[in-house]
Protein backbone atom coordinates (compact mmCIF):
# COMPACT_ATOMS: atom_id res chain seq x y z
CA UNK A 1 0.00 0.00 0.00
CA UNK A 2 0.92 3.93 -0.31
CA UNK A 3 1.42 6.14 2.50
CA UNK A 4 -2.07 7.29 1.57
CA UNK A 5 -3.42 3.60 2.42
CA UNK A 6 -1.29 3.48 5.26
CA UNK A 7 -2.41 6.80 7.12
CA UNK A 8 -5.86 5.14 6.32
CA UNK A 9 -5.04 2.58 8.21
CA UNK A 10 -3.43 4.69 10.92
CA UNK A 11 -6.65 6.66 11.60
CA UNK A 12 -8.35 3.10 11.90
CA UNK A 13 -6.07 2.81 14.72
CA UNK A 14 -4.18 0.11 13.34
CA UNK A 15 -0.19 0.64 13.54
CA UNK A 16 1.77 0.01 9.94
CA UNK A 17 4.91 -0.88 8.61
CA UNK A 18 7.20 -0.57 5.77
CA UNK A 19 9.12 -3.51 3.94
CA UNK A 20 12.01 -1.47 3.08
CA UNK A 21 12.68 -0.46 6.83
CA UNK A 22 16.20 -1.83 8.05
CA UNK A 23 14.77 -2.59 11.75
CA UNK A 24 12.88 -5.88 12.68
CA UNK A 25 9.57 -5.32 14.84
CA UNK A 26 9.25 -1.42 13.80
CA UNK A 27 6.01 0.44 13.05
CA UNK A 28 4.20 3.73 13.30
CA UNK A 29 0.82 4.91 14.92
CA UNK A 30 -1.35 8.38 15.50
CA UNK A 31 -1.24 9.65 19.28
CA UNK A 32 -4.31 10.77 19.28
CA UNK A 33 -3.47 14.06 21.16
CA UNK A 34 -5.69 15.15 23.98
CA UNK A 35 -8.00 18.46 23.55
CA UNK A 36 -7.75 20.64 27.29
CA UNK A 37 -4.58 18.26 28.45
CA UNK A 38 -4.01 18.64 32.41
CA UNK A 39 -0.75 20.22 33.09
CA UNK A 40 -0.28 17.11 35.04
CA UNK A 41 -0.87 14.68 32.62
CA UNK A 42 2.30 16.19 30.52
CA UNK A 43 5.25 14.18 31.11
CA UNK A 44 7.99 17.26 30.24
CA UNK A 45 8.53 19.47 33.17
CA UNK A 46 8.49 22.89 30.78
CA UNK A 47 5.36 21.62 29.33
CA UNK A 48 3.76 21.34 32.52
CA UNK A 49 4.38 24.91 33.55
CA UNK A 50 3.31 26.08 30.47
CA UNK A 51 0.07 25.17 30.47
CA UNK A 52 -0.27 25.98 34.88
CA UNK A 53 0.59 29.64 33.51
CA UNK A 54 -2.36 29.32 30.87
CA UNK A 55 -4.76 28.22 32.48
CA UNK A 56 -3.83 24.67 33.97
CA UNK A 57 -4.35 23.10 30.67
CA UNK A 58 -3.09 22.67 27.08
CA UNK A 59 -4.21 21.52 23.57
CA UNK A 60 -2.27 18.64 22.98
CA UNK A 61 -2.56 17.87 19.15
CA UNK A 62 -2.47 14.19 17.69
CA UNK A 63 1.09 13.19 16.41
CA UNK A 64 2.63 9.64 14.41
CA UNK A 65 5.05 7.76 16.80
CA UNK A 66 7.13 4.88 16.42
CA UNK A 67 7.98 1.99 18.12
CA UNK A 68 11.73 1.70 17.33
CA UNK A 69 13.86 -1.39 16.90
CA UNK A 70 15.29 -1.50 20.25
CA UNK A 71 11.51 -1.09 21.58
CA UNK A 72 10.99 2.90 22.53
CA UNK A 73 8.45 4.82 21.24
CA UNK A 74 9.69 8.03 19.41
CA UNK A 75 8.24 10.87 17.82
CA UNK A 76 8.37 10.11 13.98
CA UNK A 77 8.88 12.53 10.71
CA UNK A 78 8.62 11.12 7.52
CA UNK A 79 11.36 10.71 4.78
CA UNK A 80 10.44 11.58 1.20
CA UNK A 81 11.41 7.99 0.84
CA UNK A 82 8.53 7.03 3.11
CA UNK A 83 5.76 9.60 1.46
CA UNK A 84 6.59 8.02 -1.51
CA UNK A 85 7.11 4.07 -1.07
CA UNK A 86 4.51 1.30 -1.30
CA UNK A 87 5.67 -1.02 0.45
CA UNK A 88 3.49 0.07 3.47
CA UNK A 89 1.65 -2.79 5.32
CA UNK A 90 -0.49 -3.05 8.65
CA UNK A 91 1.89 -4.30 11.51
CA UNK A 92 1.26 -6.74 13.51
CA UNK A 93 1.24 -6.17 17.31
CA UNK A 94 3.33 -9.11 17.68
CA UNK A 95 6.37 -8.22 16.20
CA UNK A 96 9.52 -8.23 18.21
């Protein structure tokens, strides 16, 4: 599938995953952000203030993340490379 497909799937709330990757057990999903986020419920310390000073909350908006080889979840930006491959698939959550 395209990226197209693929963000489809995404929104479905299904993670996906791309052939030509070099990492085994690596895929990417939508954080769904969080409209009127307590300051409490942000996990950076600036971000936190930020929204006590406006008001005790923040906007948080939805984001793609991945779920790296070595297991973390990062914040993901995608390569031209990515936009345009189609090797795209829907991960499964058992990967390693």
């Amino acid at each position: 599938m395209n990226f197209g497909q693929a963000l489809d799937q995404m929104r479905a709330g299904r993670p996906v995953t791309r052939t030509g990757w070099n990492g085994v057990g690596m895929w990417i999903c939508i954080s769904p952000g969080k409209p009127d986020c307590p300051a409490a419920e942000l996990w950076a310390p600036l971000n936190q203030l930020y929204a006590k000073d406006h008001g005790g909350s923040v906007s948080v908006r939805p984001y793609i993340t991945m779920k790296t080889a070595q297991g973390d979840i990062v914040p993901w930006v995608a390569s031209q490379t990515d936009l345009l491959a189609v090797d795209w698939s829907t991960a499964s959550w058992e990967v390693a």
